[in-house]
C-alpha atoms as a PDB file:
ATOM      1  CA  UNK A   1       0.000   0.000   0.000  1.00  0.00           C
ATOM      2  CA  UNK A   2       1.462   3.435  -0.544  1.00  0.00           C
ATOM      3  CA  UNK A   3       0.386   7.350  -0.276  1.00  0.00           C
ATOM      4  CA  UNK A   4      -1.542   6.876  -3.062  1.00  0.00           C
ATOM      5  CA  UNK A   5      -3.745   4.444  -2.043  1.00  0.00           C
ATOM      6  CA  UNK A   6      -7.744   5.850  -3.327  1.00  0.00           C
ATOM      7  CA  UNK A   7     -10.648   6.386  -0.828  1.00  0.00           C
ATOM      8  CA  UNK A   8     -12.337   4.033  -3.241  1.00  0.00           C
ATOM      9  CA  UNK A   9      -9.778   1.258  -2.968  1.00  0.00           C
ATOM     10  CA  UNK A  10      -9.130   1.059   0.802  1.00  0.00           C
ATOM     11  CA  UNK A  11     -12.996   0.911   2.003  1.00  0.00           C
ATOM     12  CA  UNK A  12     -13.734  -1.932  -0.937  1.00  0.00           C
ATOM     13  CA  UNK A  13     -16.197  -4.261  -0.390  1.00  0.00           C
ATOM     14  CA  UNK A  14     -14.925  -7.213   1.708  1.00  0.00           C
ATOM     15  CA  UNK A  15     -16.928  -9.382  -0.294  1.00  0.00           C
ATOM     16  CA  UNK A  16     -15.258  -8.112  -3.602  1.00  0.00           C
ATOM     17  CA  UNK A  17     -12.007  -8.468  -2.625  1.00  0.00           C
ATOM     18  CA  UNK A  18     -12.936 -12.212  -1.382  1.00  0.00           C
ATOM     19  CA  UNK A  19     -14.050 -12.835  -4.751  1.00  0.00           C
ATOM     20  CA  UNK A  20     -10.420 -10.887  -6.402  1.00  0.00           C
ATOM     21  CA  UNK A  21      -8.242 -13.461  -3.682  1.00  0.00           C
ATOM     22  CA  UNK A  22     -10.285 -16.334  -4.688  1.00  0.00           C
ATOM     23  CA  UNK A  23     -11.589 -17.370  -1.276  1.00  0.00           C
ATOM     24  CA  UNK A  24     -15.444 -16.504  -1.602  1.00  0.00           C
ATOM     25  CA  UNK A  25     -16.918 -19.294  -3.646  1.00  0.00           C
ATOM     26  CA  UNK A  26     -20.120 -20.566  -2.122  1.00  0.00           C
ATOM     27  CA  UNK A  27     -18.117 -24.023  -1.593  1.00  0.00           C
ATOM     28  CA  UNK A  28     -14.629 -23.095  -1.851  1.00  0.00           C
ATOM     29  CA  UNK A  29     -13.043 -25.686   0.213  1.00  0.00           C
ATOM     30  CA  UNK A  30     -14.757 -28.760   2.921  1.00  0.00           C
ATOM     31  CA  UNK A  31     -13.970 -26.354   5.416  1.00  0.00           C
ATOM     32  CA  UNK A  32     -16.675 -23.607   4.455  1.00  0.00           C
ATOM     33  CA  UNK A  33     -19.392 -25.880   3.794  1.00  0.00           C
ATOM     34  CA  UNK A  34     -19.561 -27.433   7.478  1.00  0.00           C
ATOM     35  CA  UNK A  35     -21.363 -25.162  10.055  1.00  0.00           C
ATOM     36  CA  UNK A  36     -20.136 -22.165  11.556  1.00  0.00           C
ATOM     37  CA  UNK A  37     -18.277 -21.692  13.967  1.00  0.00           C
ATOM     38  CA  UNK A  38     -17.069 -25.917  13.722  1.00  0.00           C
ATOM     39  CA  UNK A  39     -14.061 -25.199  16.361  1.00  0.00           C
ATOM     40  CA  UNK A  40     -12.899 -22.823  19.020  1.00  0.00           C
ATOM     41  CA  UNK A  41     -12.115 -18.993  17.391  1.00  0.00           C
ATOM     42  CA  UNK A  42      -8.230 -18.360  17.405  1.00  0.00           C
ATOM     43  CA  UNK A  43      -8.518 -15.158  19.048  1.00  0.00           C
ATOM     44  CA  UNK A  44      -5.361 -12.859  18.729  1.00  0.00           C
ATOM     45  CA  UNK A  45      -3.976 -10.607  21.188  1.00  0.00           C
ATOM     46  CA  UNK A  46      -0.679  -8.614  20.314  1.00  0.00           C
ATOM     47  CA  UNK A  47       0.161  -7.402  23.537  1.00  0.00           C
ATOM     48  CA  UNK A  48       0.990  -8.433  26.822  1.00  0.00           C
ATOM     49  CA  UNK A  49      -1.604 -10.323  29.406  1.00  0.00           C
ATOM     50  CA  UNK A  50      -2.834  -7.608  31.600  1.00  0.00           C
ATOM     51  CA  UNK A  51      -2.891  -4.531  29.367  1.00  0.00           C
ATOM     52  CA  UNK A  52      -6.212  -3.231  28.134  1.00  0.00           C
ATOM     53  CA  UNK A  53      -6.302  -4.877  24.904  1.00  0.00           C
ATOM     54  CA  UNK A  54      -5.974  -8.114  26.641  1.00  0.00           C
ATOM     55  CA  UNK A  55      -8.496  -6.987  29.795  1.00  0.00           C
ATOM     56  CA  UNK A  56     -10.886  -6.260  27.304  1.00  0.00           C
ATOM     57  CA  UNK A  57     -10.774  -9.448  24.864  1.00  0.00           C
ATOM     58  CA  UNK A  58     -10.939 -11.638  27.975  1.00  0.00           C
ATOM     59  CA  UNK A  59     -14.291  -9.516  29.676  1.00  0.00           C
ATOM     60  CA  UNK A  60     -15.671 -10.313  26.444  1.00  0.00           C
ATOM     61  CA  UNK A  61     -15.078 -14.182  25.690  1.00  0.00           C
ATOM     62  CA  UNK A  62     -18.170 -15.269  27.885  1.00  0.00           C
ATOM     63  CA  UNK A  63     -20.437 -12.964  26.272  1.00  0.00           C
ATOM     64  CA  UNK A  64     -19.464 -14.160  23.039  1.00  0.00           C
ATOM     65  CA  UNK A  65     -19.826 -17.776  23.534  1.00  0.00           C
ATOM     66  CA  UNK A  66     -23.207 -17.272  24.934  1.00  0.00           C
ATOM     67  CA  UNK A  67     -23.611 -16.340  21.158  1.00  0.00           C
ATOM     68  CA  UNK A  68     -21.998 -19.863  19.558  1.00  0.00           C
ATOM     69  CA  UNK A  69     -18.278 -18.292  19.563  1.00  0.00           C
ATOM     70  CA  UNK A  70     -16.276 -20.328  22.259  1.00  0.00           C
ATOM     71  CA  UNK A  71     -12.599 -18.840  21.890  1.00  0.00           C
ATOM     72  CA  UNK A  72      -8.955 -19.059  22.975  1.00  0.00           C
ATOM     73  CA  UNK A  73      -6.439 -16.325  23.307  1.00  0.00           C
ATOM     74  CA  UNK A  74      -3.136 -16.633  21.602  1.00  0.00           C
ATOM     75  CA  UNK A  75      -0.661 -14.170  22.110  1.00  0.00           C
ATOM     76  CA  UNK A  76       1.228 -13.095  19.153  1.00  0.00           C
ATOM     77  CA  UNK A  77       3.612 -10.148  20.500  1.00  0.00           C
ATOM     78  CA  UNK A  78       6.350  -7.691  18.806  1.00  0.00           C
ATOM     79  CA  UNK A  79       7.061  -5.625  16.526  1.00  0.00           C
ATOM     80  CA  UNK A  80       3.764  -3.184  18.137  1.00  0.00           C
ATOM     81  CA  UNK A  81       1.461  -6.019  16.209  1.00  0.00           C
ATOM     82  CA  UNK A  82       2.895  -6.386  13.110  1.00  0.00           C
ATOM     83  CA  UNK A  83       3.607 -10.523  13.712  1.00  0.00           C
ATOM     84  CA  UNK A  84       0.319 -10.644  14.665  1.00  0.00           C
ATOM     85  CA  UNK A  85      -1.393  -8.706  11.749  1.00  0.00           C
ATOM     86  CA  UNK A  86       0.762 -11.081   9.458  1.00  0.00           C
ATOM     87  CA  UNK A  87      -0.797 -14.293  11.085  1.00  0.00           C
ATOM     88  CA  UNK A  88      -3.937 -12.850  10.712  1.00  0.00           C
ATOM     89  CA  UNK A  89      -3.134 -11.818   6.580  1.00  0.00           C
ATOM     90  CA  UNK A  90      -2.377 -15.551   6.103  1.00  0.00           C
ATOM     91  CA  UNK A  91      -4.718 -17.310   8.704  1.00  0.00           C
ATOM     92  CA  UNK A  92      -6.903 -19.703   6.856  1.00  0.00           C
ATOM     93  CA  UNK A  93     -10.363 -18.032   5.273  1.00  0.00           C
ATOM     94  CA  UNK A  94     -12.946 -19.794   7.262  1.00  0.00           C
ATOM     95  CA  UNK A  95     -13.590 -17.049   9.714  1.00  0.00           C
ATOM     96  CA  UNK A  96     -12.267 -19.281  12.693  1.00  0.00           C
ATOM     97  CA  UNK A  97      -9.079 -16.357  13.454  1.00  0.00           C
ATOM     98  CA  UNK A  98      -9.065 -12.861  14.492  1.00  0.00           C
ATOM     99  CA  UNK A  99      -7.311 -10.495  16.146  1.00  0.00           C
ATOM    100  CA  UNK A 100      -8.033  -7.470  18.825  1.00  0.00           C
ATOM    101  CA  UNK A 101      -6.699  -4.475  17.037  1.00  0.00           C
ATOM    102  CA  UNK A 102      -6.058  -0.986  18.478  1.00  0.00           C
ATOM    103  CA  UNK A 103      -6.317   1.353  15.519  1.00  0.00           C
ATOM    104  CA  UNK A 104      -4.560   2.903  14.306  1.00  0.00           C
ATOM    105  CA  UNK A 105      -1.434   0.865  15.000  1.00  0.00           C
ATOM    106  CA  UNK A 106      -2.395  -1.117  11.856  1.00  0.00           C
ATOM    107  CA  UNK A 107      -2.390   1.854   9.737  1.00  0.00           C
ATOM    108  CA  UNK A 108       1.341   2.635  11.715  1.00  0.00           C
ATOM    109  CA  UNK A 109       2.779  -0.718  10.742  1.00  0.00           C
ATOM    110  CA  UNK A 110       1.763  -0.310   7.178  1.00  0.00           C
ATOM    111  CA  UNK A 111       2.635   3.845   6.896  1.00  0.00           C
ATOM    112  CA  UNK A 112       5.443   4.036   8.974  1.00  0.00           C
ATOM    113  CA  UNK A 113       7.307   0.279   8.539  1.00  0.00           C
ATOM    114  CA  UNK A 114       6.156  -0.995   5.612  1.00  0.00           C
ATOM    115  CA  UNK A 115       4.848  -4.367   6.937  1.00  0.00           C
ATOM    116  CA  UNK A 116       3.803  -7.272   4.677  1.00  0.00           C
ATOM    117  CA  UNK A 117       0.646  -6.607   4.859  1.00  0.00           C
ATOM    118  CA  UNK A 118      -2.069  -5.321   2.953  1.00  0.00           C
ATOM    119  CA  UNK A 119      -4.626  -3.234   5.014  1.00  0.00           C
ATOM    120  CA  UNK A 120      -7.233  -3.319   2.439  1.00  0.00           C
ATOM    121  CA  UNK A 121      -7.791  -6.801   2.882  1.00  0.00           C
ATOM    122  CA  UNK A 122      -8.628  -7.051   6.450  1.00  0.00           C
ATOM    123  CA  UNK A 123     -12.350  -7.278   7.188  1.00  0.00           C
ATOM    124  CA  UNK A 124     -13.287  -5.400  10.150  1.00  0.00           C
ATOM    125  CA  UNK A 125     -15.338  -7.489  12.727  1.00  0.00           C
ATOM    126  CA  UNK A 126     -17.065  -4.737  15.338  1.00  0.00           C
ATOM    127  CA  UNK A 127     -15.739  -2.169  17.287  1.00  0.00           C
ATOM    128  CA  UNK A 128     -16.030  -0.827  21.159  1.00  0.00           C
ATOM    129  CA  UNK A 129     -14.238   1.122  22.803  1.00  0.00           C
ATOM    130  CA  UNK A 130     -12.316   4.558  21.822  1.00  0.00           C
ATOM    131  CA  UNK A 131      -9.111   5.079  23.737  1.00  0.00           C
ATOM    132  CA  UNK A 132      -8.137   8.791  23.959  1.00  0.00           C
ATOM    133  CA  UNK A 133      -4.416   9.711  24.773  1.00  0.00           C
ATOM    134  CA  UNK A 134      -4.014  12.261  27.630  1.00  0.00           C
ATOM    135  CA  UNK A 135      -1.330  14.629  28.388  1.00  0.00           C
ATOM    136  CA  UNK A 136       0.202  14.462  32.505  1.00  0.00           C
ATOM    137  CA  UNK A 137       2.394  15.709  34.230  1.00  0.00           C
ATOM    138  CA  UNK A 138       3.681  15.050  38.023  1.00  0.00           C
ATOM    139  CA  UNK A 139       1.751  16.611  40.717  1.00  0.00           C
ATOM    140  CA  UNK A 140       5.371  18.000  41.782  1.00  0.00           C
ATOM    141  CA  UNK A 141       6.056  19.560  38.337  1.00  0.00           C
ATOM    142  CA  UNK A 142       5.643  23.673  38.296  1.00  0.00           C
ATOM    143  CA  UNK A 143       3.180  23.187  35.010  1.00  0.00           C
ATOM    144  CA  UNK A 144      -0.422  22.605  36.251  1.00  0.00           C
ATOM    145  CA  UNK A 145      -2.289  23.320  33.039  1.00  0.00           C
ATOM    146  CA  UNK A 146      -2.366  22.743  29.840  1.00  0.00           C
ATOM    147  CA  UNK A 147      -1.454  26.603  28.797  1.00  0.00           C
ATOM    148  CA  UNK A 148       1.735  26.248  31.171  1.00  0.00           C
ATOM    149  CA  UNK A 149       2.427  23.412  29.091  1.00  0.00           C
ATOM    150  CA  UNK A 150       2.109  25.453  26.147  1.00  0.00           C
ATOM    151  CA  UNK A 151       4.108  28.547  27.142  1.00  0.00           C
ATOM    152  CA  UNK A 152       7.232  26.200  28.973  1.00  0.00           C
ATOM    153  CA  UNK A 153       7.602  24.254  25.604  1.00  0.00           C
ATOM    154  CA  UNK A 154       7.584  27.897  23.679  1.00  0.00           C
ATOM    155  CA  UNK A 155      10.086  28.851  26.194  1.00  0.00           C
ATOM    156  CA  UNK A 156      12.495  25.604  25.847  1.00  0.00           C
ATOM    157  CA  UNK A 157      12.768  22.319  25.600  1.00  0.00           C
ATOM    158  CA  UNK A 158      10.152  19.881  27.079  1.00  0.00           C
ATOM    159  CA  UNK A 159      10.664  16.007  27.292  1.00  0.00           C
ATOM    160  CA  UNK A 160       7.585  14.287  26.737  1.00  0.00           C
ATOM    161  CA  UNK A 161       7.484  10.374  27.169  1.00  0.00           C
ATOM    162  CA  UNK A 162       5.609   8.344  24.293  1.00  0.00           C
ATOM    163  CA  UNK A 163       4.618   4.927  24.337  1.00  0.00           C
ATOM    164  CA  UNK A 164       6.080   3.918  21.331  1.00  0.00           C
ATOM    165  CA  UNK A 165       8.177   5.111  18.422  1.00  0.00           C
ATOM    166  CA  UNK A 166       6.071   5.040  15.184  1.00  0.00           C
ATOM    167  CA  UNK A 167       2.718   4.567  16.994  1.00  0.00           C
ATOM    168  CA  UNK A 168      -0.433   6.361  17.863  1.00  0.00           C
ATOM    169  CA  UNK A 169       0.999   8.080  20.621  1.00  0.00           C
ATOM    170  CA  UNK A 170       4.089   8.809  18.704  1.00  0.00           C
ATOM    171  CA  UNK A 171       1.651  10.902  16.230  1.00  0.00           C
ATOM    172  CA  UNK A 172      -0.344  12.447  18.583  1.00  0.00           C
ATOM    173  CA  UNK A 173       2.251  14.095  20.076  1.00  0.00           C
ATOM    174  CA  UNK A 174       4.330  14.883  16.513  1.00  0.00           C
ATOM    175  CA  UNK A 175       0.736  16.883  16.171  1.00  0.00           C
ATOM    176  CA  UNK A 176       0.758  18.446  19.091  1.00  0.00           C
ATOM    177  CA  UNK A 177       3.875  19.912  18.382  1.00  0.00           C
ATOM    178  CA  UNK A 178       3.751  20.794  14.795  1.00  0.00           C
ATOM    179  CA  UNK A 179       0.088  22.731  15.578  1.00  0.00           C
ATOM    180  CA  UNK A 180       1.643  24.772  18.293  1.00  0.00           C
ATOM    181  CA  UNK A 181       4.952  25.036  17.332  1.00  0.00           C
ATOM    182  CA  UNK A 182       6.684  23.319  20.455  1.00  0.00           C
ATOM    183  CA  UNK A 183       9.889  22.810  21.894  1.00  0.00           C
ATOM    184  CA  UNK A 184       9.393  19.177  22.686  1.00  0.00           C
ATOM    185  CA  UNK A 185      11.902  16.465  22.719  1.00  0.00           C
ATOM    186  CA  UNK A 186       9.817  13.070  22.498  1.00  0.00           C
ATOM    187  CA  UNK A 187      11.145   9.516  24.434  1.00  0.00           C
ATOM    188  CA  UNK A 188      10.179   6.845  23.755  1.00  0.00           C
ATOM    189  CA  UNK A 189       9.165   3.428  25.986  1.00  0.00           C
ATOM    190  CA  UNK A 190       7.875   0.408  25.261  1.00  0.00           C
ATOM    191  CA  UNK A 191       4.162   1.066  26.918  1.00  0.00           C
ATOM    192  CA  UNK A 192       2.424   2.867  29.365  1.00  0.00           C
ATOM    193  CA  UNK A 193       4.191   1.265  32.423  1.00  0.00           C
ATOM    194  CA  UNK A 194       7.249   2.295  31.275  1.00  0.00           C
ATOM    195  CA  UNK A 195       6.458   5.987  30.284  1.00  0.00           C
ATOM    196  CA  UNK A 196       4.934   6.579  33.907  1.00  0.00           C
ATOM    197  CA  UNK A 197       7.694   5.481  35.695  1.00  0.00           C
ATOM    198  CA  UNK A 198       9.659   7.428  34.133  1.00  0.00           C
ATOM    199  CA  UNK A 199       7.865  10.560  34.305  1.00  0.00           C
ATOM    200  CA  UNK A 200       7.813   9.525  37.607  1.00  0.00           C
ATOM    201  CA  UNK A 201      11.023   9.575  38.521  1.00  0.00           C
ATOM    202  CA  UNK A 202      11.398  12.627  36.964  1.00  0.00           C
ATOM    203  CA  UNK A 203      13.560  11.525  33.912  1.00  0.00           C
ATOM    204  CA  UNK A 204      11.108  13.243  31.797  1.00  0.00           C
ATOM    205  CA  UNK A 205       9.077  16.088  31.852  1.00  0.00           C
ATOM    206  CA  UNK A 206       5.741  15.324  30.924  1.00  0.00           C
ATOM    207  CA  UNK A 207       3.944  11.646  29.720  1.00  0.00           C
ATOM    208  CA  UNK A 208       1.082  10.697  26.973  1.00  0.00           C
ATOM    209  CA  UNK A 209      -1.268   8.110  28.005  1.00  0.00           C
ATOM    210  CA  UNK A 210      -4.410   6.290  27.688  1.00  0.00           C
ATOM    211  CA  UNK A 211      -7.260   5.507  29.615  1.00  0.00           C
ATOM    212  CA  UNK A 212      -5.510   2.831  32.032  1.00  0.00           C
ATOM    213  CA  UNK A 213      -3.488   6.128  33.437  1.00  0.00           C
ATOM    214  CA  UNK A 214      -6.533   6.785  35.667  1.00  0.00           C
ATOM    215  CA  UNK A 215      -4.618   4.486  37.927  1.00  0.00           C
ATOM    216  CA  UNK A 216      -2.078   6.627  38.402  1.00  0.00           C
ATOM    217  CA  UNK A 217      -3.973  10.134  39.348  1.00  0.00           C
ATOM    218  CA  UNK A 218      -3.044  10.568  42.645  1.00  0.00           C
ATOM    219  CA  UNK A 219       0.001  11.320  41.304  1.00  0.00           C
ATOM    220  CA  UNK A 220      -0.430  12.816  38.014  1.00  0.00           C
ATOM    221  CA  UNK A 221      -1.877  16.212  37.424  1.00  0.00           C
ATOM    222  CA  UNK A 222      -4.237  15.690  33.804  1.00  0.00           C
ATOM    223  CA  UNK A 223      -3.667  18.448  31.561  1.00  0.00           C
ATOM    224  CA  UNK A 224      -6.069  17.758  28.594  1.00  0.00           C
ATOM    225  CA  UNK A 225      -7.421  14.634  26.757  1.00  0.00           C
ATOM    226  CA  UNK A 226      -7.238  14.559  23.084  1.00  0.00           C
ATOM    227  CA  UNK A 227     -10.723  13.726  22.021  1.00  0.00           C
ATOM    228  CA  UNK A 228     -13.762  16.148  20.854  1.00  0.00           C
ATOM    229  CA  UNK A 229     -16.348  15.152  23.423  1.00  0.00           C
ATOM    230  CA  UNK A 230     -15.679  14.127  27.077  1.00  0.00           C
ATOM    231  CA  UNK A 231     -13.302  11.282  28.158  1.00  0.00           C
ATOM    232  CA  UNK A 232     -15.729   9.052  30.660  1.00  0.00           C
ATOM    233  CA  UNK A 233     -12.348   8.081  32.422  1.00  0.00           C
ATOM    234  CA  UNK A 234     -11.639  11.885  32.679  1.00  0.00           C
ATOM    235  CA  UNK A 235     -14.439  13.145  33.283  1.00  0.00           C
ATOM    236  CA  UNK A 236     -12.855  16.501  35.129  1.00  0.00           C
ATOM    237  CA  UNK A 237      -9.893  17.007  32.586  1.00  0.00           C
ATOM    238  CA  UNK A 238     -10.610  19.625  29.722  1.00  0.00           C
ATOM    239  CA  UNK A 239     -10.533  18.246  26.018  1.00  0.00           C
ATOM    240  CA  UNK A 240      -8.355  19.817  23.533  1.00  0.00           C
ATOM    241  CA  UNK A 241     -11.374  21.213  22.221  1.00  0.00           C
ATOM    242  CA  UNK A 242     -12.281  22.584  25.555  1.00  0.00           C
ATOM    243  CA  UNK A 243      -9.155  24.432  25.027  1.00  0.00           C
ATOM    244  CA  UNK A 244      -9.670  25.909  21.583  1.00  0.00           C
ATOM    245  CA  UNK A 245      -7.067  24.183  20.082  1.00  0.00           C
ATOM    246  CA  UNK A 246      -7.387  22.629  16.351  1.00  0.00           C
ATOM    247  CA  UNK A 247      -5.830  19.238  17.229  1.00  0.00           C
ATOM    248  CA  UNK A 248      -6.976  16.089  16.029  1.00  0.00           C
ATOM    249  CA  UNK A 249      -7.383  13.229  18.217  1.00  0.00           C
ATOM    250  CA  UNK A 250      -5.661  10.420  17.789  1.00  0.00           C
ATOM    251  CA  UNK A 251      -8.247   7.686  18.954  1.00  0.00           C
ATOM    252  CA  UNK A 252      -6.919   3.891  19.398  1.00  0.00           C
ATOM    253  CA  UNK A 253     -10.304   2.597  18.907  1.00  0.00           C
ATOM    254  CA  UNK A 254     -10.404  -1.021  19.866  1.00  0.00           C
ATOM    255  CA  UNK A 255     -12.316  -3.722  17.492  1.00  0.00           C
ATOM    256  CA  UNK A 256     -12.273  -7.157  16.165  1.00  0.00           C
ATOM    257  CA  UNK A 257     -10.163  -8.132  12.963  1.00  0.00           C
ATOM    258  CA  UNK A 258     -10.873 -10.893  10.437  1.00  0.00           C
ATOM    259  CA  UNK A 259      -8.492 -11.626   7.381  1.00  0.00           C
ATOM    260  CA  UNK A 260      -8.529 -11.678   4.107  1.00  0.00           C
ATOM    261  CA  UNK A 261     -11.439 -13.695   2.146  1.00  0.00           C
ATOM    262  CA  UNK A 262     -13.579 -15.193   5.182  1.00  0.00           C
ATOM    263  CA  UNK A 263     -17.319 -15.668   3.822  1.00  0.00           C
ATOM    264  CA  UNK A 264     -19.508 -12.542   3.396  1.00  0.00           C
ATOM    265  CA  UNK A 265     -22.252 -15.147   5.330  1.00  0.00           C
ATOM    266  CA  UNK A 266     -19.782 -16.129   7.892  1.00  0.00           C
ATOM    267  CA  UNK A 267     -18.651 -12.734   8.808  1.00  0.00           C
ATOM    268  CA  UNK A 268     -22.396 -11.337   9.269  1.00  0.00           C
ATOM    269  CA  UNK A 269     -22.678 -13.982  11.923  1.00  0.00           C
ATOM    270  CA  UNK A 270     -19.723 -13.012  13.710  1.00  0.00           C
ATOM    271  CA  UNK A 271     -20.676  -9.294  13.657  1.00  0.00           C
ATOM    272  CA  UNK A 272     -23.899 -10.561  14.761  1.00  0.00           C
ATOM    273  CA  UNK A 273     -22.418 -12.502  17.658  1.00  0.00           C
ATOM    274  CA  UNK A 274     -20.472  -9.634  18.508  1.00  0.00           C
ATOM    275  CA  UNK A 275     -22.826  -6.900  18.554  1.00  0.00           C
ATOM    276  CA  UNK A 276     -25.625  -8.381  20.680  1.00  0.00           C
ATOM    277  CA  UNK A 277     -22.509  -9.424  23.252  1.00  0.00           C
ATOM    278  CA  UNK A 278     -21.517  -5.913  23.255  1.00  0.00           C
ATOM    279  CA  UNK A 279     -25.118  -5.059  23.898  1.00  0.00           C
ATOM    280  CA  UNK A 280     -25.484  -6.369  26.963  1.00  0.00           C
ATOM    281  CA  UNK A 281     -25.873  -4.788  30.142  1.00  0.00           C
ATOM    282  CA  UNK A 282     -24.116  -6.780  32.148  1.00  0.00           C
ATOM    283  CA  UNK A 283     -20.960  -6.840  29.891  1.00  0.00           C
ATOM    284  CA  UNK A 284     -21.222  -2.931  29.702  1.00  0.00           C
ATOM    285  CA  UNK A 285     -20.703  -3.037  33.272  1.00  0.00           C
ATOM    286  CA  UNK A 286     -17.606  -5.392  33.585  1.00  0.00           C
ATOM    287  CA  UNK A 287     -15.972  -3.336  30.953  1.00  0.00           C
ATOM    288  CA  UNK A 288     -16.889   0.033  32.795  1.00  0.00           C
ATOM    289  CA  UNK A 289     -14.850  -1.915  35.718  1.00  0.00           C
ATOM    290  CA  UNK A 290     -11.566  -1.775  33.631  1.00  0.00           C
ATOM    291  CA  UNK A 291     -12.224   1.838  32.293  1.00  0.00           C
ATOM    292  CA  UNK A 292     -13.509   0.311  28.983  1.00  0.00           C
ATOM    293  CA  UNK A 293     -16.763   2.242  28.334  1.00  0.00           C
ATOM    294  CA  UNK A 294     -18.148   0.879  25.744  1.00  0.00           C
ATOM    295  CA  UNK A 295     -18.978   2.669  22.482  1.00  0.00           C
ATOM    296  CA  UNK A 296     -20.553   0.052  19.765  1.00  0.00           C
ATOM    297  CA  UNK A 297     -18.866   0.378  16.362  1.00  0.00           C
ATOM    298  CA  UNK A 298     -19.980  -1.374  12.979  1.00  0.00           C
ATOM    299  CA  UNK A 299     -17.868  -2.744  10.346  1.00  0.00           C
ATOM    300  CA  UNK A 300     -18.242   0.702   7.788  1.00  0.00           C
ATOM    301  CA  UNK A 301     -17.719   3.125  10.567  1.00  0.00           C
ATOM    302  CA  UNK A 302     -14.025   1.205  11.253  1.00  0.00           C
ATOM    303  CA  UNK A 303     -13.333   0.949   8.051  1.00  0.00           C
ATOM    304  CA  UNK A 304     -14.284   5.092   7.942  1.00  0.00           C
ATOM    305  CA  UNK A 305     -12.028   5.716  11.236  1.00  0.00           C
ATOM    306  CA  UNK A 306      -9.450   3.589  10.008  1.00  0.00           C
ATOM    307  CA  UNK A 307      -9.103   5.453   6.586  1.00  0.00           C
ATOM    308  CA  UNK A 308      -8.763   8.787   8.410  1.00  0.00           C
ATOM    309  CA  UNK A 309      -5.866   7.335  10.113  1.00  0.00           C
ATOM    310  CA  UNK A 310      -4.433   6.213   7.083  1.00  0.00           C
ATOM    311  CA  UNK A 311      -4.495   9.595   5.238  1.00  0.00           C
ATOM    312  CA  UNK A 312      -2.940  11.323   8.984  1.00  0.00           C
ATOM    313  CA  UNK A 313      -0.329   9.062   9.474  1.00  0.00           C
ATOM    314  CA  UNK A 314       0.819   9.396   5.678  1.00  0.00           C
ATOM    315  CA  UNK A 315       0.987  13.221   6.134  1.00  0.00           C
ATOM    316  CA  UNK A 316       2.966  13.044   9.233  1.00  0.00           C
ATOM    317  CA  UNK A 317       5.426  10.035   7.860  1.00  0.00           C
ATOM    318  CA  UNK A 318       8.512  12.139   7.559  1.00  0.00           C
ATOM    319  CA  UNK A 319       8.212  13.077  11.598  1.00  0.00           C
ATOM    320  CA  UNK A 320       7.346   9.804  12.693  1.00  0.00           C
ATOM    321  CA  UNK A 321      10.172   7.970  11.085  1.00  0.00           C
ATOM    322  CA  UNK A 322      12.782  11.073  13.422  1.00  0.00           C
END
């Protein structure tokens, strides 16, 4: 996939380009005439147990096998997903694999390190949950808003802990600076964990984070969340549209992932199975538990989010390969 990859081309019909890769004859192999699901769902997680991609997936299994999808979790890790998303590319087309994805590291892979494979062809499953980066500082530091933020990193240089070279917080924070023309120096960890401690022990100035840094407010001061409407996690912390700034959010939103030339019939009954899991109160709740409130997404309005991310993360290439 490169730059010039057309609107038209990267929100194709799933079912068309099952029919280009050969995979969506009515009885294309044994395998897709037997009933489905016939097995357990290979569920994919790319990062580690205990994260919120992982807390998530595993709050959902139940619900989804009390809709005919029993599942196990296999963890694929490295490379920020790209092993994973390459598993998933060649898994077998019979709608028995996916894959937790936290846009728009997909988009990241593909933009920023060329992985092997081809976004257009995954088939987005259901989404639910949008993940909002936040900007903190320590409770010690002299900045206590967002506008001393602003003027400090006008005035010299800030360090500003990321959670990963080349991923979504990477480019939220290559925004940040670029629209306000900031003096900020970003590090980078491997995670969340990582990036607080550090911030922590004051080896950096300032941290970007998600909605699993709630934990850690007693000793972080919240300077804005980059999102257009309120943050349920942060509930008290000004958006960067509270703040008149033109900024666009980077979102992780969190969904299911099939590959490449699973069944148009198949996938409706996973999205199926999905949504009315996702519907239920009772799941809402346990995800609420883990700061996971849930926000139902369909297949097309991925697909739309997904493409945004795409045409971002091309514009901003240059900066996120520093």
């Amino acid at each position: 996939m490169t730059a010039s990859l057309s609107r038209r081309r990267f929100l194709i019909n799933s079912g068309a380009v099952a029919a280009t890769l050969g995979y969506a004859g009515p009885l294309a192999t044994p395998a897709l005439a037997q009933a489905y699901p016939s097995q357990d769902l290979r569920w994919i997680i790319y990062q580690s147990p205990g994260g919120l991609i992982d807390t998530s997936t595993r709050v959902a299994q139940p619900y989804l096998e009390k809709q005919g999808f029993k599942s196990t979790i296999d963890y694929v890790r490295g490379a920020s997903g790209r092993i994973a998303r390459g598993q998933l590319s060649r898994a077998k087309p019979d709608g028995h694999t996916i894959m937790t994805e936290a846009s728009p590291e997909e988009v990241l892979g593909k933009v920023v390190f060329n992985a092997d494979y081809k976004l257009e062809e995954f088939q987005p499953v259901f989404g639910w949950f949008i993940n909002a980066f936040n900007l903190y500082v320590p409770k010690t530091s002299a900045i206590k808003t967002f506008e001393d933020f602003v003027k400090t990193a006008r005035s010299r240089r800030v360090t500003v802990a990321s959670l990963g070279k080349g991923g979504p917080s990477h480019l939220q924070l290559v925004l940040l600076r670029s629209k306000l023309n900031l003096n900020l120096q970003i590090v980078h960890f491997d995670g969340g964990a990582p990036a607080y401690s550090a911030v922590a022990g004051g080896h950096v100035e300032a941290g970007i984070g998600g909605s699993t840094t709630a934990q850690w407010s007693e000793t972080l001061t919240f300077l804005t969340v980059f999102r257009n409407d309120k943050d349920p996690a942060f509930a008290n912390v000004p958006t960067i549209r509270d703040l008149n700034h033109d900024i666009m959010p980077i979102n992780e939103v969190i969904y299911a992932n099939a590959g490449p030339g699973v069944a148009q019939d198949r996938l409706k009954k996973l999205q199926d199975a999905f949504e009315k899991a996702f519907s239920d109160p009772t799941h809402i709740e346990q995800q609420k538990k883990i700061n996971v409130f849930v926000k139902p997404m369909r297949s097309d309005e991925v697909k739309k989010l997904v493409q945004s991310a795409f045409d971002v993360a091309t514009e901003n290439k240059a900066a996120l390969a520093e």
